[in-house]
N, C-alpha and C. Protein backbone atom coordinates (compact mmCIF):
# COMPACT_ATOMS: atom_id res chain seq x y z
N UNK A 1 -1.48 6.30 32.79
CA UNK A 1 -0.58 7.00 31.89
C UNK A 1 -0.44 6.20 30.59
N UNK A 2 -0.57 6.48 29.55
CA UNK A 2 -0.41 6.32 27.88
C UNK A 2 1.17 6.32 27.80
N UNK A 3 1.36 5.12 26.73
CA UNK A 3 2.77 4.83 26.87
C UNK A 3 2.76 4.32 25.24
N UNK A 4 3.63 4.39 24.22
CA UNK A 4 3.50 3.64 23.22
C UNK A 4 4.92 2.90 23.50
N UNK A 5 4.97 1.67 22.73
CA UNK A 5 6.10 1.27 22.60
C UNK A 5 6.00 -0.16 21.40
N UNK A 6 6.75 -1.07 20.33
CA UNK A 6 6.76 -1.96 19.52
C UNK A 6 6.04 -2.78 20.60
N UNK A 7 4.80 -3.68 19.17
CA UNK A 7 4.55 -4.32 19.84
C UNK A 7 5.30 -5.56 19.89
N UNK A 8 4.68 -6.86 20.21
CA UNK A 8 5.25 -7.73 20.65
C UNK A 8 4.43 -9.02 20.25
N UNK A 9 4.56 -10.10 19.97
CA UNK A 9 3.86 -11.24 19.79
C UNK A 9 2.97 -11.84 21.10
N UNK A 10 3.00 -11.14 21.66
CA UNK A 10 1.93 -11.19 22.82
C UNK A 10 0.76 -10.36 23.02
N UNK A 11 0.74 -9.63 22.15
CA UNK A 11 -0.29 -8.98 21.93
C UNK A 11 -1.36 -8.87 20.56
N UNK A 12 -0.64 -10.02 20.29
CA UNK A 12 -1.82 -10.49 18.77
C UNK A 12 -3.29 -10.35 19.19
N UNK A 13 -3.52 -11.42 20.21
CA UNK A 13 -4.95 -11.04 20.26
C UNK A 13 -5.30 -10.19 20.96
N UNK A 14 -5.00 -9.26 21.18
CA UNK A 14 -5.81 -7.44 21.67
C UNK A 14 -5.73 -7.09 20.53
N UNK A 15 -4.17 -6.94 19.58
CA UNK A 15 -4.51 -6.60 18.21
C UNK A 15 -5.71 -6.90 17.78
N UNK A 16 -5.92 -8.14 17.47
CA UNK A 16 -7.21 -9.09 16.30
C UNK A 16 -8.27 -7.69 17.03
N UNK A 17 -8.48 -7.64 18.21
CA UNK A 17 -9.72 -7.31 18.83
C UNK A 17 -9.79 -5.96 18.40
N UNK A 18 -9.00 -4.68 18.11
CA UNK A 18 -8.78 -3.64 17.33
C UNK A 18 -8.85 -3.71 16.12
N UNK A 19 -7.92 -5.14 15.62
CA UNK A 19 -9.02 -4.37 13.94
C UNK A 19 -9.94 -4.65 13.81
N UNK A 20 -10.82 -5.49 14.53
CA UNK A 20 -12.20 -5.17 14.37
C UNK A 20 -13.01 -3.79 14.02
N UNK A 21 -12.45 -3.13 14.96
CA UNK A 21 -13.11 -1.92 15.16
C UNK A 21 -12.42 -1.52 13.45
N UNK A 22 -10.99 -1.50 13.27
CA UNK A 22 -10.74 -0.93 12.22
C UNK A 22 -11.41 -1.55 10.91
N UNK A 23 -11.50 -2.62 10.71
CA UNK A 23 -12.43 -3.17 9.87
C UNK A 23 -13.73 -2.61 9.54
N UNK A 24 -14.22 -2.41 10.23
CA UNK A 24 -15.53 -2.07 11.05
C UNK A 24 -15.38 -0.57 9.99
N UNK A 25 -14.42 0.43 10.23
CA UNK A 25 -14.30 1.45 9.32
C UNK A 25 -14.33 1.04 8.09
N UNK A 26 -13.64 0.10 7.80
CA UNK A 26 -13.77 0.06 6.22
C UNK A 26 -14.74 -0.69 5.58
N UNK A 27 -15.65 -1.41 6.14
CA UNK A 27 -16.58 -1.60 5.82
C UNK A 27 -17.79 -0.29 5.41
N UNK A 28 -17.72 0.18 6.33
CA UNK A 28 -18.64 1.19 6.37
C UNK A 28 -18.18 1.94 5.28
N UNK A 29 -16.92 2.40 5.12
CA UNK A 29 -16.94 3.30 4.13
C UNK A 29 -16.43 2.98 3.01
N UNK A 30 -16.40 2.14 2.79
CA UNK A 30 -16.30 1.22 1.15
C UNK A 30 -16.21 -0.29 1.26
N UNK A 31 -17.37 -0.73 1.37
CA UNK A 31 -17.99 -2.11 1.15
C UNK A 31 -17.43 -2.62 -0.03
N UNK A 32 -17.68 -2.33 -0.89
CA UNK A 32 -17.15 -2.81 -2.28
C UNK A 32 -15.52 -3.20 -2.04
N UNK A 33 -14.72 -2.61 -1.52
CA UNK A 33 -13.23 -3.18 -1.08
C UNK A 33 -13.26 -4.21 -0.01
N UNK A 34 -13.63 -3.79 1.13
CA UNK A 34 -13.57 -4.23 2.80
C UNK A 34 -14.82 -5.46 2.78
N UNK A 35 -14.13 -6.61 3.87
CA UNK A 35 -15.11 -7.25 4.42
C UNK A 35 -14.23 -7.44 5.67
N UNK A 36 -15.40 -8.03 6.73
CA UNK A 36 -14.51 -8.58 7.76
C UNK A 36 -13.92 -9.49 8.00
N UNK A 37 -12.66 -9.70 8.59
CA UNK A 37 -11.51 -10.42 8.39
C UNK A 37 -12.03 -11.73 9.72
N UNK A 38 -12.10 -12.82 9.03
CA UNK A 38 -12.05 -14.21 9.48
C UNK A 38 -11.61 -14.37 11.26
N UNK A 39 -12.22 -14.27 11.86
CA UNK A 39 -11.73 -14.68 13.26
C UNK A 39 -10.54 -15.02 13.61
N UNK A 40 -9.42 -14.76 14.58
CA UNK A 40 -8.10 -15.58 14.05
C UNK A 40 -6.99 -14.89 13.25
N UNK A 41 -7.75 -14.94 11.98
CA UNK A 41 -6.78 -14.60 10.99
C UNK A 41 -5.71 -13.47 11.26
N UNK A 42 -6.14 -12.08 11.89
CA UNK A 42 -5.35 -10.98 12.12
C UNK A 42 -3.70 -11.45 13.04
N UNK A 43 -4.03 -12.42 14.06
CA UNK A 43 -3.47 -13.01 15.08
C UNK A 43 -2.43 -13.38 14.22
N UNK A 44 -2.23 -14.43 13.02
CA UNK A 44 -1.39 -14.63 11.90
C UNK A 44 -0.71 -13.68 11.66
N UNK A 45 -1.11 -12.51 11.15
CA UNK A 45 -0.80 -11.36 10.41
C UNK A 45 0.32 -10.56 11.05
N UNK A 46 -0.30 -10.44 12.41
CA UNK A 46 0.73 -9.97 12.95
C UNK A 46 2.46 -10.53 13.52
N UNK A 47 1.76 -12.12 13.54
CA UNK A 47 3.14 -12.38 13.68
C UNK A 47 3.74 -12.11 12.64
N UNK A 48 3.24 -11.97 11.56
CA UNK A 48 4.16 -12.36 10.15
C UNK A 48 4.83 -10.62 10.03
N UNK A 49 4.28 -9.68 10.53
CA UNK A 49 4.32 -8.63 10.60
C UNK A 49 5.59 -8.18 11.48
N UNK A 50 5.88 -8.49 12.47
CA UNK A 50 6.39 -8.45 13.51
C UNK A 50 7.96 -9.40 12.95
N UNK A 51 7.51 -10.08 12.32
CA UNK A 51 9.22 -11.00 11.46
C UNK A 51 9.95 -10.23 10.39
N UNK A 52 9.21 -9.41 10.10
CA UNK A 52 9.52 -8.12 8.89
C UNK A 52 10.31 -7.21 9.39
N UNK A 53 11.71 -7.12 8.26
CA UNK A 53 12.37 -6.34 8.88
C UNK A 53 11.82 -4.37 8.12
N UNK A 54 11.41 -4.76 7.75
CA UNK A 54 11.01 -3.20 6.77
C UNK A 54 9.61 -2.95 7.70
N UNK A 55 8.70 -3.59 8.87
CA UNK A 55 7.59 -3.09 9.57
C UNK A 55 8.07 -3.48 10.75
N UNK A 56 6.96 -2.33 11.37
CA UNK A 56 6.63 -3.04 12.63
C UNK A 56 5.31 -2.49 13.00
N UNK A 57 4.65 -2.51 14.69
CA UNK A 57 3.80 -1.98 15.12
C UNK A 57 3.94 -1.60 16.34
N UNK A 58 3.11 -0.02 16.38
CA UNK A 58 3.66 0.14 17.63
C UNK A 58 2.19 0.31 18.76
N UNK A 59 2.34 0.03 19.99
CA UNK A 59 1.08 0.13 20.42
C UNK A 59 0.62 1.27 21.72
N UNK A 60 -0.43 1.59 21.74
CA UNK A 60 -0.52 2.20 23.21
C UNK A 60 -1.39 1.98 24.16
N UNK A 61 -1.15 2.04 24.95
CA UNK A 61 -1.37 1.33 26.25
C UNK A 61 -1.68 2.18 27.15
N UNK A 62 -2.52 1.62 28.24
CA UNK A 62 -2.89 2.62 29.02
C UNK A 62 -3.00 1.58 30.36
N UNK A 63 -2.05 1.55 31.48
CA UNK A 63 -1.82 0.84 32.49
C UNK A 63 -1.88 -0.89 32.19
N UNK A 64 -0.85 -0.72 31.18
CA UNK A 64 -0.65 -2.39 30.50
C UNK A 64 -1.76 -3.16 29.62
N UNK A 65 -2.58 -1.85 29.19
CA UNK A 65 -3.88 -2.66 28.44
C UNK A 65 -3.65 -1.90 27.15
N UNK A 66 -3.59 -2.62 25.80
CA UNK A 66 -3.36 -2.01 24.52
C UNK A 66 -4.41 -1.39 24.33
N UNK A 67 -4.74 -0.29 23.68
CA UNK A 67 -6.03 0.61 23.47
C UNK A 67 -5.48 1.19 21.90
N UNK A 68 -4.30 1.17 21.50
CA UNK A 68 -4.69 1.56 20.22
C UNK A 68 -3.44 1.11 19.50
N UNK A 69 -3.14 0.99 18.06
CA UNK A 69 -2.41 0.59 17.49
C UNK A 69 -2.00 1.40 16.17
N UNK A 70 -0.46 1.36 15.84
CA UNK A 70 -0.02 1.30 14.25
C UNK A 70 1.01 0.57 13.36
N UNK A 71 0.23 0.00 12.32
CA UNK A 71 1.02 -0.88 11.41
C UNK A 71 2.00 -0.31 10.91
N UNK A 72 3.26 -0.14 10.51
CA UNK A 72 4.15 1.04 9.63
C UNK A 72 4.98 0.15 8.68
N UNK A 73 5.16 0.37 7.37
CA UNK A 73 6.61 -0.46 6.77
C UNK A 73 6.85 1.11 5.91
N UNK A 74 8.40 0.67 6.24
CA UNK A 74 9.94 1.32 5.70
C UNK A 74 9.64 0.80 4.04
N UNK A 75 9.36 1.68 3.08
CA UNK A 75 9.19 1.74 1.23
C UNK A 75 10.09 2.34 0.99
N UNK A 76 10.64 2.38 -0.16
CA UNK A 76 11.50 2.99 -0.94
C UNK A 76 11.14 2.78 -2.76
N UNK A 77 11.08 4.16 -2.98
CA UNK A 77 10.53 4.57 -4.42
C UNK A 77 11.24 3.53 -5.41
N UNK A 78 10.29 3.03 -6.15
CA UNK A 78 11.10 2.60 -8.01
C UNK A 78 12.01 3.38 -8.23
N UNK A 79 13.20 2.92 -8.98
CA UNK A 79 14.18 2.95 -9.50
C UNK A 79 13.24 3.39 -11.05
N UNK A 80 13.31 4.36 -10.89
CA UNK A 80 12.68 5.17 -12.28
C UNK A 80 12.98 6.88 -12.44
N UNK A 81 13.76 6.83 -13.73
CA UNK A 81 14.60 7.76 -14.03
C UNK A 81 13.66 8.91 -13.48
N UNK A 82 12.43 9.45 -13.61
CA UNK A 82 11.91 10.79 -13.21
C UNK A 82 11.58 10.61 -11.82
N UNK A 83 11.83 9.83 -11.47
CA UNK A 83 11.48 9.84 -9.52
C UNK A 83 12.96 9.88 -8.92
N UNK A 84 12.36 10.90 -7.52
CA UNK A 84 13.66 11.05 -6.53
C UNK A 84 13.68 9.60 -5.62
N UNK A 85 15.00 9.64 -5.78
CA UNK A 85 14.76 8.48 -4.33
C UNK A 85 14.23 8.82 -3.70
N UNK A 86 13.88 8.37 -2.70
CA UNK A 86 13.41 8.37 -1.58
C UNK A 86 12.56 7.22 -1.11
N UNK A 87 12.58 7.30 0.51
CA UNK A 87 12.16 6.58 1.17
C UNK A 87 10.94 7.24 2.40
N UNK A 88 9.90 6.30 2.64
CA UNK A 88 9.04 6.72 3.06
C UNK A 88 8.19 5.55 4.95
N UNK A 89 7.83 6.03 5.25
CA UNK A 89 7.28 4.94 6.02
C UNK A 89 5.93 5.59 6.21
N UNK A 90 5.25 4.15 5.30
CA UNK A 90 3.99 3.89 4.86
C UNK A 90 3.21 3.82 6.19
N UNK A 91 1.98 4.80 6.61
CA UNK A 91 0.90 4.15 8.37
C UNK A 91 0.05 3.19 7.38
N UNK A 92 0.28 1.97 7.13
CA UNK A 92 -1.16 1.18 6.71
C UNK A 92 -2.71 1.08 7.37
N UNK A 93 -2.07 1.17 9.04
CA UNK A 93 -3.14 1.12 10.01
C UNK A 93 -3.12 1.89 11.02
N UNK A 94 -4.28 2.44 11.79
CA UNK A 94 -4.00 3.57 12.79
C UNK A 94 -5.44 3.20 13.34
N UNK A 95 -5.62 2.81 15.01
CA UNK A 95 -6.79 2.58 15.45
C UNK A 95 -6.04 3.31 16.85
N UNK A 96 -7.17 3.76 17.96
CA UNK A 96 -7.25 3.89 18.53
C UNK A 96 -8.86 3.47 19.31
N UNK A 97 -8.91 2.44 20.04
CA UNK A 97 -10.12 2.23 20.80
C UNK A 97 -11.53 3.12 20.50
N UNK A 98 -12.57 3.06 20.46
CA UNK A 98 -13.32 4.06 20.92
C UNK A 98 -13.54 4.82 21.98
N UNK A 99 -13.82 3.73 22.92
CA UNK A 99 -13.69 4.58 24.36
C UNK A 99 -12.38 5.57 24.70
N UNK A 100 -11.32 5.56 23.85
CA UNK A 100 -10.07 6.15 24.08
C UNK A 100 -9.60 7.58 22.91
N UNK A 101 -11.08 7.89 22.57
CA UNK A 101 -10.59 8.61 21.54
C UNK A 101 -10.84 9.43 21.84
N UNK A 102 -10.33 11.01 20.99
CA UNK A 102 -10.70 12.38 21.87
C UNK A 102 -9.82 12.93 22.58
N UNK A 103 -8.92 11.82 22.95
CA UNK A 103 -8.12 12.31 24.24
C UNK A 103 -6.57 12.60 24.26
N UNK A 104 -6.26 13.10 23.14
CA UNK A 104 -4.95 13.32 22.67
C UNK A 104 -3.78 11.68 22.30
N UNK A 105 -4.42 10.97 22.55
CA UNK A 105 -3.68 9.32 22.23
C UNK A 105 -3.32 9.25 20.93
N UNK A 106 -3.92 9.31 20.11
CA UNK A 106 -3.94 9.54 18.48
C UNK A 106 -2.63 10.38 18.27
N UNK A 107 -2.73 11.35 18.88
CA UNK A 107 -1.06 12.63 18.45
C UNK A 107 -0.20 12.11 18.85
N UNK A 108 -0.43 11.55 20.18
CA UNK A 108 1.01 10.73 20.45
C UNK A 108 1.47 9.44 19.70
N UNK A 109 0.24 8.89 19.28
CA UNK A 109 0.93 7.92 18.44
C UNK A 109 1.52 8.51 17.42
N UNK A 110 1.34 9.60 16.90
CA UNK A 110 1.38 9.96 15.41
C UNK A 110 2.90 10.83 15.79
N UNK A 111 3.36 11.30 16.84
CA UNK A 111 4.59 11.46 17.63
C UNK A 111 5.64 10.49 17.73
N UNK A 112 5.33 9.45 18.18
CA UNK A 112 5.97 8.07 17.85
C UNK A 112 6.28 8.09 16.65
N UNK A 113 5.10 7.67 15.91
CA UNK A 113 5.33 7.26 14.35
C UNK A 113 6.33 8.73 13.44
N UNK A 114 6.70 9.27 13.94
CA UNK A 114 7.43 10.35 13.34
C UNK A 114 8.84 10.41 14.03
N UNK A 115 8.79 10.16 15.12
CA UNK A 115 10.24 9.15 15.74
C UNK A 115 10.98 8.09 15.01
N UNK A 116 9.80 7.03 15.06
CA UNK A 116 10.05 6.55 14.42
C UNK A 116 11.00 6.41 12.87
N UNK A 117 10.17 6.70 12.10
CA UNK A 117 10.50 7.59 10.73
C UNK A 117 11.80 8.03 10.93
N UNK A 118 11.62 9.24 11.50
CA UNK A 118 13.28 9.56 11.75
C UNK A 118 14.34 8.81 12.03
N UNK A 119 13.93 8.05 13.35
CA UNK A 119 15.22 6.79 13.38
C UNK A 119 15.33 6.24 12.26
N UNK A 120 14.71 5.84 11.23
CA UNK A 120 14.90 5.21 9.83
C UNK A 120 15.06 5.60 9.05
N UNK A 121 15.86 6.85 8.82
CA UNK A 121 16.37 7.21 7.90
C UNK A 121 15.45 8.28 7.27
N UNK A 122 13.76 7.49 6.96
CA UNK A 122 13.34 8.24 5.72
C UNK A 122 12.64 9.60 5.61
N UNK A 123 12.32 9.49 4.36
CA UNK A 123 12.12 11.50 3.95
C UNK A 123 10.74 11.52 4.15
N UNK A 124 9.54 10.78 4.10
CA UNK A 124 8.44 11.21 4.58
C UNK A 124 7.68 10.30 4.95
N UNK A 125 6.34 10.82 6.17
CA UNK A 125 5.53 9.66 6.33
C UNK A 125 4.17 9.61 5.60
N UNK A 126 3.63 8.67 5.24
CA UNK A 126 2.14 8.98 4.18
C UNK A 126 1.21 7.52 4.72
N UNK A 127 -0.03 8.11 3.88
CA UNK A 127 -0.91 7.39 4.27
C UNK A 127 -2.50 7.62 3.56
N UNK A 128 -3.29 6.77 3.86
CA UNK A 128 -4.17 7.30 2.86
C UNK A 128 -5.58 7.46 4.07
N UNK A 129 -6.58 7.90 3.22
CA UNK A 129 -7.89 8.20 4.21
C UNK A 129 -9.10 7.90 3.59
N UNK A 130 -9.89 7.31 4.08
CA UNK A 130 -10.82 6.87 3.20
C UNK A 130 -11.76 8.41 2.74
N UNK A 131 -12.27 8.74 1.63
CA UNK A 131 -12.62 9.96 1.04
C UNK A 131 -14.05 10.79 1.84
N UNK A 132 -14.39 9.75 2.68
CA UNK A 132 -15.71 10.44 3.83
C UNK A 132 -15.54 10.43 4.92
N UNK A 133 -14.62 9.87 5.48
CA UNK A 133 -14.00 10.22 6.68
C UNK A 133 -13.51 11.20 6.80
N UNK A 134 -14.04 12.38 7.44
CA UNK A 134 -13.90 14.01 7.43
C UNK A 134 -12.75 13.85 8.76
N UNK A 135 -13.20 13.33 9.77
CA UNK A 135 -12.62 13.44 10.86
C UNK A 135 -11.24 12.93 10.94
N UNK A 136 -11.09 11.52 10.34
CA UNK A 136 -9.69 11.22 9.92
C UNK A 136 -8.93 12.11 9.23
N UNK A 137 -9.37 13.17 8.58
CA UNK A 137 -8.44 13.95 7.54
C UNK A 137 -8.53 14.99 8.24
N UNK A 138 -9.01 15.50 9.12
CA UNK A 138 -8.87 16.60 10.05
C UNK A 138 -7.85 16.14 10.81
N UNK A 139 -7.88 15.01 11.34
CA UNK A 139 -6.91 14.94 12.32
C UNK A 139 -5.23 14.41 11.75
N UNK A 140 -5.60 14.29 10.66
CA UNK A 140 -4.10 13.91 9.87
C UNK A 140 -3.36 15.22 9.45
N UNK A 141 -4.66 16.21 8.96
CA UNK A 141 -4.32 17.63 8.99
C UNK A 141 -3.78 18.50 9.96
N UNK A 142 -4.30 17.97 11.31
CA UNK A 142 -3.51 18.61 12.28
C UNK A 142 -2.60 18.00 12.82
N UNK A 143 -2.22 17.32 12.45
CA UNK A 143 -0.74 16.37 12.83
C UNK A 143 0.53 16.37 11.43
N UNK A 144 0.02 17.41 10.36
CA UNK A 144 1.04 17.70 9.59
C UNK A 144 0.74 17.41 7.86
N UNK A 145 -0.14 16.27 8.06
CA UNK A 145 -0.43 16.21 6.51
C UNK A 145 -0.68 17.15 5.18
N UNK A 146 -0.63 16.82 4.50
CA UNK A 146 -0.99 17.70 3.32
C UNK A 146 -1.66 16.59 2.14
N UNK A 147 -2.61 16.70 1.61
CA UNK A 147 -3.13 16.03 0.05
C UNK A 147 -1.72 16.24 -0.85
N UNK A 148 -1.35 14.99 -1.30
CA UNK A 148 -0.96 15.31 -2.61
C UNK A 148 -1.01 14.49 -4.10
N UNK A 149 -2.07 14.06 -3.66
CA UNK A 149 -2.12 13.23 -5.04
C UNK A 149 -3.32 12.62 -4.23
N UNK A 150 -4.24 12.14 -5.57
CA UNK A 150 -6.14 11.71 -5.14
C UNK A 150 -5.69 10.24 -5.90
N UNK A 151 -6.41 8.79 -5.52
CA UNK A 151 -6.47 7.78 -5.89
C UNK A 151 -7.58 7.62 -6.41
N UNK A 152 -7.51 7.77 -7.52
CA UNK A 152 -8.96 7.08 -8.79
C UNK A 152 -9.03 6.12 -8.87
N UNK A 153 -10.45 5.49 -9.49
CA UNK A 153 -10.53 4.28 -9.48
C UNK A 153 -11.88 4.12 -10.56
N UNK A 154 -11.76 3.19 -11.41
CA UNK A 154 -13.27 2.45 -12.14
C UNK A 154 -13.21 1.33 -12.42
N UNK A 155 -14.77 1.13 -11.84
CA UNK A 155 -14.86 -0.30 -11.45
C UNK A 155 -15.31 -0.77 -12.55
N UNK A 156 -14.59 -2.26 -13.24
CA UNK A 156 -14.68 -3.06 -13.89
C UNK A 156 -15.72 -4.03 -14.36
């Protein structure tokens, strides 16, 4: 049975071992940004992650073994006269195993993460997708998303 719940500083390294895989995406689909992250290093990250009171992560599990993960922090808009307040909780990261995909795990996290959200107050959740990843935006699409604004970019 699939269970999500915060993770915990005991689970750094299953984390590290997932973003691999997530790495692994962003390499592939924009090299020019992404490289892979230093052995170790993620293990850091998360503690530092986990001390934050504006994030956390939540994980899922499948008979006490982590199989997929999400990074989240609690934002709140600039103080700028044409913007509404508001507050948002940012998914930075969203993996689910390979062997574990397909299988409705992904919605439930994305169930959580909208629990989540709610317990915190804020007005929406967002996130971005890398622009060839069809399948990621299908499945963000069927879990509620909408496009609203495209990130440009020229390189220097």
């Amino acid at each position: 049975m699939i269970t999500i719940r915060k993770a915990l500083a005991t689970d750094a390294p299953r984390l590290e071992e997932l973003y691999v895989e997530l790495e692994n995406d962003g390499v592939f689909y924009q090299p020019q940004h992404f490289v892979m992250s230093p052995a170790g290093s993620r293990t850091k990250q998360v503690e530092e992650i986990l001390s934050h009171d504006n994030q956390t992560i939540l994980v899922a599990e499948d008979d006490g073994v982590v199989i997929g993960f999400a990074h989240l922090m609690v934002l709140h808009s600039k103080a700028v006269p044409c913007l509404k307040p508001e507050s948002t909780v940012y998914l930075q990261d969203l993996v689910v195993t390979e062997a574990y995909r397909s299988r409705g795990i992904g919605t439930q996290m994305m169930d959580a993460i909208k629990e989540y959200g709610k317990a915190q107050g804020v007005d929406f959740l967002r996130t971005q997708v890398f622009p060839g990843n069809t399948d990621g935006m299908r499945y963000y699409e069927r879990n509620g998303f909408a496009e609203t604004m495209k990130t440009i970019e020229c390189p220097l």
